[in-house]
Protein backbone atom coordinates (compact mmCIF):
# COMPACT_ATOMS: atom_id res chain seq x y z
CA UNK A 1 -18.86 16.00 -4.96
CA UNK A 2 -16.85 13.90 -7.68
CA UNK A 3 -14.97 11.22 -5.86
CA UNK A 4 -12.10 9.82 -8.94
CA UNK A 5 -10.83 6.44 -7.28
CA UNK A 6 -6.96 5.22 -8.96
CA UNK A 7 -7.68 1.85 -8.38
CA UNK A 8 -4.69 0.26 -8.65
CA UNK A 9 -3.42 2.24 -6.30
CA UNK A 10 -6.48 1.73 -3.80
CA UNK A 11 -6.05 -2.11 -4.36
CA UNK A 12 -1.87 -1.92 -3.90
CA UNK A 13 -2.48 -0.24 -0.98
CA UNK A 14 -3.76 -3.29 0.77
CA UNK A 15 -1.87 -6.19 2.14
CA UNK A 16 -4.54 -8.80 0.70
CA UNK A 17 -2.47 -10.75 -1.99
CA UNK A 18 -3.98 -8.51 -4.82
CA UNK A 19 -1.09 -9.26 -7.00
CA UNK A 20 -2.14 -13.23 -6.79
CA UNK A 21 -5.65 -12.26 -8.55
CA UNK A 22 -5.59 -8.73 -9.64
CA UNK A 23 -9.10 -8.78 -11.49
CA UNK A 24 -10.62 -10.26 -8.43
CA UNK A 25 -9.31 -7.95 -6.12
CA UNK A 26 -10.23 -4.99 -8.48
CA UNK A 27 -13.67 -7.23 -7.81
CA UNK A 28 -14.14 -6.85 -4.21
CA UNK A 29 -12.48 -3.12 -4.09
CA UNK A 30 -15.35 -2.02 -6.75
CA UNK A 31 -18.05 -3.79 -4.48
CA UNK A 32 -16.90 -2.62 -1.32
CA UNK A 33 -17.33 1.39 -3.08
CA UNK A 34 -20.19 0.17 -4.56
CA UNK A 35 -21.51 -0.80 -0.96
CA UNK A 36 -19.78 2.78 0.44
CA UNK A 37 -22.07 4.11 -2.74
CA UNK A 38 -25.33 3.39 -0.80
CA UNK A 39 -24.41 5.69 1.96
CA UNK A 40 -23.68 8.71 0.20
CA UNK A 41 -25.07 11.02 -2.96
CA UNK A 42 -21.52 11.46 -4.15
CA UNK A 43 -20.64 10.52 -7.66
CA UNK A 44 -17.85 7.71 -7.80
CA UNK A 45 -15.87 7.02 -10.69
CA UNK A 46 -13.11 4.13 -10.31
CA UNK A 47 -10.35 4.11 -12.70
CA UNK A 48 -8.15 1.10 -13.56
CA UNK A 49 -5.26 -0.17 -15.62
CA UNK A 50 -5.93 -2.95 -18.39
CA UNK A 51 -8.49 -3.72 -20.71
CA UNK A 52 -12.16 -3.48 -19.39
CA UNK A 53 -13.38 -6.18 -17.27
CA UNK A 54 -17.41 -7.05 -17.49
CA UNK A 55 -17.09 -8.26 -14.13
CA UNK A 56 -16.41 -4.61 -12.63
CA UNK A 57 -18.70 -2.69 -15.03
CA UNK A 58 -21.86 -4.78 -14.05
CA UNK A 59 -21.08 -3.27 -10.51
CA UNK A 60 -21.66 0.00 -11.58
CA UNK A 61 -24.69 2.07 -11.60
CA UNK A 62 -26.32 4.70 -9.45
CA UNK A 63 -23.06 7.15 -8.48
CA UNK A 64 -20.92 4.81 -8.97
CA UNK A 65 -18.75 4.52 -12.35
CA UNK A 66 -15.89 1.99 -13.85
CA UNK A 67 -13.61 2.97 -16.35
CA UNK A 68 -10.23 1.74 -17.81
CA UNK A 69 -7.38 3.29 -18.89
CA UNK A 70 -7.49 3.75 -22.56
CA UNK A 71 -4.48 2.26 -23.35
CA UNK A 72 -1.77 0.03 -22.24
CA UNK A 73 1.21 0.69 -20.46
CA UNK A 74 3.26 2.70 -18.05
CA UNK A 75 0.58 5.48 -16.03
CA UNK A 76 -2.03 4.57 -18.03
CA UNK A 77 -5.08 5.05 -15.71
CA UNK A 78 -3.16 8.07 -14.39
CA UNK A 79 -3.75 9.35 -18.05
CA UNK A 80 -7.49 8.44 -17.73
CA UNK A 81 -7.40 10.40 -14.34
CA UNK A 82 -6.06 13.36 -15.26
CA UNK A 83 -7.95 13.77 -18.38
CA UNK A 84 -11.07 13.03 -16.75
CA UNK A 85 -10.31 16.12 -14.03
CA UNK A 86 -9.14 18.31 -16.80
CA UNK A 87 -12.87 17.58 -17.96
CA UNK A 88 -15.08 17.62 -14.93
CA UNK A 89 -12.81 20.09 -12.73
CA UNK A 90 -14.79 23.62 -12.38
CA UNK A 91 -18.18 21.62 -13.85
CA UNK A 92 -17.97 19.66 -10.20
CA UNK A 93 -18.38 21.99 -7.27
CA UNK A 94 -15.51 19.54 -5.26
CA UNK A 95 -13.56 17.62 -6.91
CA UNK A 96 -11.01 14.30 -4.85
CA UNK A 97 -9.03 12.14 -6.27
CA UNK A 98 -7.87 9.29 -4.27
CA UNK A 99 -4.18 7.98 -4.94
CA UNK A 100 -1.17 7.96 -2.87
CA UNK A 101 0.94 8.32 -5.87
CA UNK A 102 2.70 11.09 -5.84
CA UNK A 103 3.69 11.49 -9.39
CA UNK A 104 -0.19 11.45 -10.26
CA UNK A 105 -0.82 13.93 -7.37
CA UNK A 106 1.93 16.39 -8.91
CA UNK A 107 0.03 16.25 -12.32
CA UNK A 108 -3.56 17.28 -10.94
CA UNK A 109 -4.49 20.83 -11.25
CA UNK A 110 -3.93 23.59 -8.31
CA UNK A 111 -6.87 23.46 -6.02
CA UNK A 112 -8.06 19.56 -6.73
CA UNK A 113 -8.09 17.54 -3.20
CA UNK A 114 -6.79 14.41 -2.80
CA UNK A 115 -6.78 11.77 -0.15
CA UNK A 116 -4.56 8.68 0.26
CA UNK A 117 -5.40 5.20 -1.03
CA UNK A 118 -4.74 3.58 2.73
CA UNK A 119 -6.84 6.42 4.17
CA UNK A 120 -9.90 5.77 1.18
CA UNK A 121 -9.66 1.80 1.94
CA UNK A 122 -10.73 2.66 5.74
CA UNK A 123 -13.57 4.78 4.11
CA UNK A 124 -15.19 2.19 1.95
CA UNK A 125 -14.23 -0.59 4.55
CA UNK A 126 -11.73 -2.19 3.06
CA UNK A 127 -9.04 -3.69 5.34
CA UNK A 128 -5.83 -2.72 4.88
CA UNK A 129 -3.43 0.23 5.98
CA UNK A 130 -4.88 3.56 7.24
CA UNK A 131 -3.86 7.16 7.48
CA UNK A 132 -3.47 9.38 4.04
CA UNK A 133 -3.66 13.28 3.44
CA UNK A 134 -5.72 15.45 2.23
CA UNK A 135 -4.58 18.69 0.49
């Protein structure tokens, strides 16, 4: 299973004042997967907006992966997202991305699942809202 994290959207999801320090918040969200890693043999692969921060790459490792959007700008990690399922999709046996962004969700191919960003936070412990879908 191939777990593809829009992180922005994971971290907006939350009512922590992300918006106050967005690269620490991107901080703790990649830790908390990164503890939610341990417990599973899924890969993880956590996409964000802006220019790559050191500080969320050292977190990676085992099945879990950080990447950035690859450039700037309006839906730019949902660029990264759906070129990285256009790659992987049919090499990965199941295949999620988590977003509750709908325009991203209409872009994905027929058949990829997704779950909601509130519903993923509860997964990997993060506080926050709940509830999400899963198609």
């Amino acid at each position: 299973m191939l777990w593809v994290v829009d992180g922005n959207n994971v971290m907006g999801a939350g009512a922590d004042g992300w918006w106050n320090d967005p690269v620490g918040a991107a901080e703790r969200l990649t830790q908390a997967v990164a503890t939610w890693c341990r417990d599973h043999d899924d890969d993880v692969l956590v996409v964000f907006d802006g220019r790559p921060e050191e500080r969320l790459s050292v977190l990676a490792g085992g099945n879990l992966e950080v990447d950035f959007a690859r450039r700037s700008g309006r839906d730019a990690a949902d660029d990264r997202i759906v070129e990285v399922v256009e790659q992987r999709y049919g090499a990965e046996p199941h295949l999620t991305v988590v977003t509750s962004d709908k325009g991203l969700r209409d872009r994905l191919p027929p058949g990829v699942g997704t779950e909601g960003a509130g519903a993923f936070r509860t997964r990997a412990g993060l506080p926050g809202r709940g509830g999400g879908r899963r198609r």
